[in-house]
Protein backbone atom coordinates (compact mmCIF):
# COMPACT_ATOMS: atom_id res chain seq x y z
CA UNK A 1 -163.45 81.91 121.23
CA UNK A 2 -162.02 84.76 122.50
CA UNK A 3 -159.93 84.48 125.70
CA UNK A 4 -159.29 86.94 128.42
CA UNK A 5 -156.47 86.10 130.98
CA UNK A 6 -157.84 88.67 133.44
CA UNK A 7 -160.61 89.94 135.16
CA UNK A 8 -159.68 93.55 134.00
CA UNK A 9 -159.40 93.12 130.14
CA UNK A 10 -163.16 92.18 130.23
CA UNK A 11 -165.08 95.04 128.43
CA UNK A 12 -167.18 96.32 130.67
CA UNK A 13 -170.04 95.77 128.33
CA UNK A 14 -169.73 92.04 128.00
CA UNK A 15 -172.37 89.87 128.97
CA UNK A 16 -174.96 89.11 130.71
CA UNK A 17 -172.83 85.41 130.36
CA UNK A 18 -173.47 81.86 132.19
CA UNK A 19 -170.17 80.96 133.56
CA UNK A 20 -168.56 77.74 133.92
CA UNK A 21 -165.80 77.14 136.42
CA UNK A 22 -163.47 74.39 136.52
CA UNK A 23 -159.93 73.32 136.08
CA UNK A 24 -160.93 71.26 133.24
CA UNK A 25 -157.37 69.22 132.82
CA UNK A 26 -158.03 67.31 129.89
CA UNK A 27 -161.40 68.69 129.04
CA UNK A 28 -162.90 65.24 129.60
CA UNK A 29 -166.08 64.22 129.52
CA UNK A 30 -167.04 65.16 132.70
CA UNK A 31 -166.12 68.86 131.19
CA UNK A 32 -168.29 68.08 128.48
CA UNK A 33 -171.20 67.52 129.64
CA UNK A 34 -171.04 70.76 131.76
CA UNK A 35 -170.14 72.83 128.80
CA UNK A 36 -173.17 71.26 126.96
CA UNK A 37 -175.29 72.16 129.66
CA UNK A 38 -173.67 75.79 129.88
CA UNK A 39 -174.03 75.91 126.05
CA UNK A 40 -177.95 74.94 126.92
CA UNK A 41 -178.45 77.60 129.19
CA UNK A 42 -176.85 80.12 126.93
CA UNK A 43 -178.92 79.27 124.05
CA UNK A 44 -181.68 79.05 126.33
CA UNK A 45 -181.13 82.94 127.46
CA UNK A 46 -178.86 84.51 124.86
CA UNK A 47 -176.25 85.23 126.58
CA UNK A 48 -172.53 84.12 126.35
CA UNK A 49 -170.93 81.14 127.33
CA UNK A 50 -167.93 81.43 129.17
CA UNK A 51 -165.72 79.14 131.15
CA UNK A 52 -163.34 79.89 134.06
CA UNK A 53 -160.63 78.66 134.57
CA UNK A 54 -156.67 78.65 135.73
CA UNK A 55 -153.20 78.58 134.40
CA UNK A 56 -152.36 75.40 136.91
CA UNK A 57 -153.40 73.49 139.02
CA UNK A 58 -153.67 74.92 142.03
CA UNK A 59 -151.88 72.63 144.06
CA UNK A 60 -148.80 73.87 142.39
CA UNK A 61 -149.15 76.68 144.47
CA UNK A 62 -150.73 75.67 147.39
CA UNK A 63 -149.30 71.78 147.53
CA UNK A 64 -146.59 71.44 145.16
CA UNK A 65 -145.55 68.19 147.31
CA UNK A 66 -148.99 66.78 146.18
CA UNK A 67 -149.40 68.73 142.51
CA UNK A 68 -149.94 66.02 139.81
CA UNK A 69 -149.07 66.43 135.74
CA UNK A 70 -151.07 67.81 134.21
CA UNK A 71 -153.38 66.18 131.55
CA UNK A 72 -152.54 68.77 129.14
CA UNK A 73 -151.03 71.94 129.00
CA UNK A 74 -153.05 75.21 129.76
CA UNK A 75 -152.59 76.32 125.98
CA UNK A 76 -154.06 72.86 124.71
CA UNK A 77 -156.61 73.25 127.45
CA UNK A 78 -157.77 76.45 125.92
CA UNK A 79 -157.49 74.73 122.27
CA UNK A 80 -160.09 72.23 123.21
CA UNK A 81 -162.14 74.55 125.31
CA UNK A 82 -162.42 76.57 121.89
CA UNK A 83 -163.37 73.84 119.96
CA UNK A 84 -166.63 73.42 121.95
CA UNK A 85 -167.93 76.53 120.88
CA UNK A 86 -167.18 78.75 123.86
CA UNK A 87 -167.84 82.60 123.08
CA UNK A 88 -165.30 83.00 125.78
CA UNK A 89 -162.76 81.55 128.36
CA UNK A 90 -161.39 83.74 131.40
CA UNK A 91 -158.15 82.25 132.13
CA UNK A 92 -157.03 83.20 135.48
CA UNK A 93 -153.35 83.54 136.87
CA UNK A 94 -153.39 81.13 139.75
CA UNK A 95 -150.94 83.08 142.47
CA UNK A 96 -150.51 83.52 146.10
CA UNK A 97 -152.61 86.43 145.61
CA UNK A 98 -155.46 84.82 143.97
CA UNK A 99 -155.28 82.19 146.39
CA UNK A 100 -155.79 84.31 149.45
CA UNK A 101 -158.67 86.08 147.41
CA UNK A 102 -161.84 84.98 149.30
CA UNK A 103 -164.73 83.16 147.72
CA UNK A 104 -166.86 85.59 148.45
CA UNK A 105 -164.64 88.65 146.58
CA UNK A 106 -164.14 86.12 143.68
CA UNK A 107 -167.67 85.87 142.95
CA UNK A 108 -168.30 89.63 143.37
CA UNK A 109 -164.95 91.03 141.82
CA UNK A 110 -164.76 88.13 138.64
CA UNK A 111 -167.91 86.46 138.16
CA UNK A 112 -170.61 89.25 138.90
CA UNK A 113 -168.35 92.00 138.57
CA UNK A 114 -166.19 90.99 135.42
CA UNK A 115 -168.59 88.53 133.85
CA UNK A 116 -171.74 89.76 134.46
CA UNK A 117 -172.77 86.21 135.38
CA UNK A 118 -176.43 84.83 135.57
CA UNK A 119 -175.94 81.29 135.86
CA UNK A 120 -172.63 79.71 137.31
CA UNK A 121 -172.47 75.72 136.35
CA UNK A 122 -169.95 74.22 138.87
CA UNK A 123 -169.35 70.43 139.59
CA UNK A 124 -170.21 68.80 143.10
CA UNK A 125 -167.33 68.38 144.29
CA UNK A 126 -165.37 72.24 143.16
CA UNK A 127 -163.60 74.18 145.56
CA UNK A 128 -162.68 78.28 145.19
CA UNK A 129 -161.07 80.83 147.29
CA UNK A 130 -159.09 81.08 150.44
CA UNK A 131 -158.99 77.90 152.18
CA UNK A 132 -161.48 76.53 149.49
CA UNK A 133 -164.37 78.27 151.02
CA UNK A 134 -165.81 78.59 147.63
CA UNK A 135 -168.40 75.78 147.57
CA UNK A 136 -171.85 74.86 145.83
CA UNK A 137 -173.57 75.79 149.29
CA UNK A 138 -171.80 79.35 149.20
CA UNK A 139 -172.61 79.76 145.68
CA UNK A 140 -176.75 79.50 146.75
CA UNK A 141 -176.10 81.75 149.53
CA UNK A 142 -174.74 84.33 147.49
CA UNK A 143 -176.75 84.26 144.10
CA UNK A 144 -180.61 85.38 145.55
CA UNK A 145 -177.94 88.56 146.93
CA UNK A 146 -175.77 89.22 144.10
CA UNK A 147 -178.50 88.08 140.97
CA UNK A 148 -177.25 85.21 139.88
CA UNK A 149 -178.67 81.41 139.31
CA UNK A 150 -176.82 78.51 140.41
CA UNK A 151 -176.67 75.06 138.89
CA UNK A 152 -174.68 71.63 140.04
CA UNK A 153 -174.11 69.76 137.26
CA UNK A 154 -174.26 65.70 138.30
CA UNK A 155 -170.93 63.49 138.24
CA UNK A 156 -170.42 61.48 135.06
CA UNK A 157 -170.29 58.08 135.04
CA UNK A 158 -169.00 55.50 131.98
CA UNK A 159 -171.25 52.95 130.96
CA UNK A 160 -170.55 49.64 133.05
CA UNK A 161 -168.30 51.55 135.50
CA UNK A 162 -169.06 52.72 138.74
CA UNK A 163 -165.99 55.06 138.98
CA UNK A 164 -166.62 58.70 138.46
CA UNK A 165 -164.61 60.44 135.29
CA UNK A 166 -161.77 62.32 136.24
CA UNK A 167 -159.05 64.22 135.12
CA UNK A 168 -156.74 61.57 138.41
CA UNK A 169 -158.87 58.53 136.25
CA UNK A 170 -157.65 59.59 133.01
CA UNK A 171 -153.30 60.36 134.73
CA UNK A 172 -153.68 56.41 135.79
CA UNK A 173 -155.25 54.67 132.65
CA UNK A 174 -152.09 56.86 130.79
CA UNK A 175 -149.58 55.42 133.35
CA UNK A 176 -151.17 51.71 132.53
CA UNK A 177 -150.84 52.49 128.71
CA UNK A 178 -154.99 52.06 128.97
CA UNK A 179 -155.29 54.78 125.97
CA UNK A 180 -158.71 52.80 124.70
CA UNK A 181 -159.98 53.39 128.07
CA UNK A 182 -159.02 56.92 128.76
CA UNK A 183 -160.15 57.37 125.59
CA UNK A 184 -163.81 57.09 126.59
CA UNK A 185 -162.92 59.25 129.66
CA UNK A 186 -162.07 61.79 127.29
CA UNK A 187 -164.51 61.10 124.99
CA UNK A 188 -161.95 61.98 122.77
CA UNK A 189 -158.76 59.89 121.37
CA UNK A 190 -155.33 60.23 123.33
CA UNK A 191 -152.95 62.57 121.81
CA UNK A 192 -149.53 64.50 121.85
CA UNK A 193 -148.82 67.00 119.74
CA UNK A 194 -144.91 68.30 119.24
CA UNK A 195 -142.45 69.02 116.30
CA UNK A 196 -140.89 66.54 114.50
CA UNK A 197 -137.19 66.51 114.99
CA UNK A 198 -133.74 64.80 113.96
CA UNK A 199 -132.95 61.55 116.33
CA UNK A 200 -130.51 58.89 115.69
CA UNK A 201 -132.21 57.04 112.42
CA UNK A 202 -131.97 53.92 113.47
CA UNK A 203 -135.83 53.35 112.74
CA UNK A 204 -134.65 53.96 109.04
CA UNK A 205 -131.46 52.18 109.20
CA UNK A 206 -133.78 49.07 110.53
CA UNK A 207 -136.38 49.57 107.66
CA UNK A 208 -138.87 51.48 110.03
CA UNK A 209 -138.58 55.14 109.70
CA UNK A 210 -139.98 57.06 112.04
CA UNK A 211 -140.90 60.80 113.00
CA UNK A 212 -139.39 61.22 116.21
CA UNK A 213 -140.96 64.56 118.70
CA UNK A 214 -139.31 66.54 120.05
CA UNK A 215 -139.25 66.43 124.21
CA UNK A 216 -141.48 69.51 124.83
CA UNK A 217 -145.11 68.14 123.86
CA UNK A 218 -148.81 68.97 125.29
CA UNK A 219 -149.77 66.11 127.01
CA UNK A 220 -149.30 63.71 129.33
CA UNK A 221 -147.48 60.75 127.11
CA UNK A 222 -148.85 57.34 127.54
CA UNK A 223 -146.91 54.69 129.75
CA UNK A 224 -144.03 52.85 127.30
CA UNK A 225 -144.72 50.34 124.48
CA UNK A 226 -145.86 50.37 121.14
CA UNK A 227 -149.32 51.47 120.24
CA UNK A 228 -151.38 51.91 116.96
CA UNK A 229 -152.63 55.05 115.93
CA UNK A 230 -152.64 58.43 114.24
CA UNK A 231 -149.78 60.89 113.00
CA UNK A 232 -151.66 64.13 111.80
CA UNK A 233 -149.63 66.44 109.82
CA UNK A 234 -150.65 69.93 110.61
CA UNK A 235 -148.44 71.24 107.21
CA UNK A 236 -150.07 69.01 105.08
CA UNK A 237 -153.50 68.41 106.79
CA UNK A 238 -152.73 64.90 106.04
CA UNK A 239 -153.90 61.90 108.70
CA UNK A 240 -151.69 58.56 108.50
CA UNK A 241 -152.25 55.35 109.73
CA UNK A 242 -149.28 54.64 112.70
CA UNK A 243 -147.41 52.57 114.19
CA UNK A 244 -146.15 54.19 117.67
CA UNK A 245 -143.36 53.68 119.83
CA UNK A 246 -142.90 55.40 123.05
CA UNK A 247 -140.14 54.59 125.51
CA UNK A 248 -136.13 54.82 125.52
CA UNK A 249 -135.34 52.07 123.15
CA UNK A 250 -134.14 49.47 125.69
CA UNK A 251 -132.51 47.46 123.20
CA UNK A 252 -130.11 49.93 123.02
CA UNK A 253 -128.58 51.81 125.61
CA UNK A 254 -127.73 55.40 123.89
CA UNK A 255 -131.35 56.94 124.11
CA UNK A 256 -131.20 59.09 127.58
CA UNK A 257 -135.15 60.43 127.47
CA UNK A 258 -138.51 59.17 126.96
CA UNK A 259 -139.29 59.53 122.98
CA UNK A 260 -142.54 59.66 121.08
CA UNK A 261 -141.96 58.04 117.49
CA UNK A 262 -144.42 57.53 114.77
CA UNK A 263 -143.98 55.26 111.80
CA UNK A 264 -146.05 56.04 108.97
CA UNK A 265 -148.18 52.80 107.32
CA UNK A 266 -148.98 52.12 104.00
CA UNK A 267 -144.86 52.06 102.69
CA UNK A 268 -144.44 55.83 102.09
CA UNK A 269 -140.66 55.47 103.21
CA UNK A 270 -139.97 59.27 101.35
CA UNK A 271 -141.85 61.18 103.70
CA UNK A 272 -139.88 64.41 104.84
CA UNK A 273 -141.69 65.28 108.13
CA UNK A 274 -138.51 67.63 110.21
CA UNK A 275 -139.71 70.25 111.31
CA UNK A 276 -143.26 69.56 111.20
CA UNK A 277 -145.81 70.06 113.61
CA UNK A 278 -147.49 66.77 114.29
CA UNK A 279 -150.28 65.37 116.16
CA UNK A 280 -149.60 61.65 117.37
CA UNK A 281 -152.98 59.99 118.72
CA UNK A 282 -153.13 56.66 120.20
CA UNK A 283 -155.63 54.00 119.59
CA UNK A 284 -154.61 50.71 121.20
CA UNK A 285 -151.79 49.47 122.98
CA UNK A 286 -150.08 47.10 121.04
CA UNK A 287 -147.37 45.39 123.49
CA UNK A 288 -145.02 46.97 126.30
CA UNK A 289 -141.90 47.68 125.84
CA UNK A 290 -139.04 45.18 125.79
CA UNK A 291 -135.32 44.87 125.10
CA UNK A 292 -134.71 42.42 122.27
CA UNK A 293 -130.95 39.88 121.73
CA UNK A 294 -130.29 41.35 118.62
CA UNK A 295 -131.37 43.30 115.80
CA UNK A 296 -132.51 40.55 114.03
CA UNK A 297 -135.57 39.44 116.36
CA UNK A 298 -135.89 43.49 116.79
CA UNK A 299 -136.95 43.52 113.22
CA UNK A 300 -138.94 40.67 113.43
CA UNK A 301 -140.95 42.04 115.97
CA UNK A 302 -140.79 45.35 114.58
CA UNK A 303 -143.04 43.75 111.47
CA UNK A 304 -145.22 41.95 113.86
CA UNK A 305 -146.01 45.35 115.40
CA UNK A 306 -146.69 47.71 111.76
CA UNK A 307 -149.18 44.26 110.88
CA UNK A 308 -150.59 44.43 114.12
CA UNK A 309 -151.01 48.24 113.75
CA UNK A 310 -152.53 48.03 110.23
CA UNK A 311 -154.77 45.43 111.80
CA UNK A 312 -156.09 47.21 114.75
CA UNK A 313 -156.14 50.37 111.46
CA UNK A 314 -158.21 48.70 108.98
CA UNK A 315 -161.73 49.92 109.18
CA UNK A 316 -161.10 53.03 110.74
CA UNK A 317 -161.75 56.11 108.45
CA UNK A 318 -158.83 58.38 108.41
């Protein structure tokens, strides 16, 4: 997928393309099923595929006060963008200057202008342009004028749920530790990716090694407790089986920051994962977190947790 992060480093010979725009936080399922349905229309036509979207969220420019976390960072965003088979993602700096931009120069400057757009896909409810002007309605106005088609593409909705998917859905099932459930929002597993750092041992001193990440990861972590799961090795391409903890230890009181920490299953104790970059998904909540009297019932619960883990495991393919 190639990826332009302005207008003006579009050749001028690209397209005709049907354009996406979104924020797509967390390329979710509700993303999904408007890139399929861009993908469709490409196919359909033979043109490219491209999605639009920004750096941040734009409340962190127009609301910071109100601006969320995001689901991901952009660069992740743009790693699972290009795995959907995009021939192209515009990523757009998201300024005071592109905020005063009205929707009406937008779509002439970027989408017709840049892009060379045929069919934009947008979702019911997306906003663009000065004073979020930019709507579906102004979209039909414009396209008989400017040559381009305009499709909606219909809310998603989970099976037994009445509760559209949302990239605010998927920040509140993380804060709840609900990773099955924001899983299916996704339709993808929960994950953090980081490198694997030095921390204080004590998961080997206890019999539990684990691979600890570093702070600086690119997702939103999961609420803490102890969860089964996935450590992917990007060195190795190697998948293990997981046990993972993610919290500040409460049992003791020397770990300052939130930590992400992944024991490996299956007894391979000589693993030498510093300085790895890792991929830590999350299955199933196991338990919350808890301060224990003692190391000793620490331990014992620590074995409850790895047999729960290889439980909840077992007939999952790696």
């Amino acid at each position: 997928m190639i990826v332009f992060r302005d207008p003006e480093t579009v050749p001028a010979d690209f397209g005709p393309s049907v354009v996406a725009i979104g924020k797509f936080d967390g390329v979710h399922a509700g993303h999904r099923a408007v890139i399929r349905r861009l993908k469709e229309k490409a196919a359909e036509t033979g043109e490219r595929s491209v999605a639009v979207t920004f750096d941040r969220n734009p409340l962190a420019v127009l609301r910071p006060d109100r601006c969320p976390e995001n689901v991901v960072t952009v660069e992740r965003k743009l790693e699972l963008l290009g795995e959907l088979g995009l021939d192209a993602t515009l990523l757009l700096t998201f300024d005071a200057a592109l905020a005063a931009r009205s929707a009406e120069d937008f779509v002439t400057d970027i989408l017709v202008g840049a892009l060379h757009v045929s069919t934009v896909l947008v979702g019911e409810d997306f906003r663009f342009g000065r004073g979020g002007a930019g709507t579906p309605e102004l979209l039909r106005e414009l396209g008989p004028r400017l040559g381009f088609d305009v499709e909606v593409v219909d809310d998603v909705f989970l099976d037994g749920s009445e509760r559209r998917v949302s990239s605010t859905w998927i920040r509140e099932l993380l804060m709840a530790g609900d990773v099955t459930t924001a899983a299916r929002v996704l339709d993808r597993n929960v994950d953090v990716r980081g490198e694997v750092v030095h921390g204080l041992k004590r998961g080997r001193e206890l019999g539990f090694p684990t691979a600890n990440l570093s702070a600086s990861v690119d997702s939103f972590v999961p609420a803490d407790g102890v969860y089964a799961g996935w450590l992917f090795d990007h060195e190795t391409g190697i998948r293990h089986r997981a046990a993972i903890s993610v919290g500040t230890n409460p049992t003791f009181d020397d770990v300052l920051e939130r930590q992400v920490e992944a024991h490996v299953l299956g007894g391979e104790t000589d693993l030498d994962l510093y300085g790895h970059d890792v991929t830590v998904e999350f299955v199933e909540r196991l338990r919350g977190m808890v301060a224990f009297e003692g190391i000793e019932k620490l331990k014992v619960q620590m074995a409850a947790d790895v047999a729960d883990a290889e439980r909840v495991l077992a007939d999952r393919a790696v």
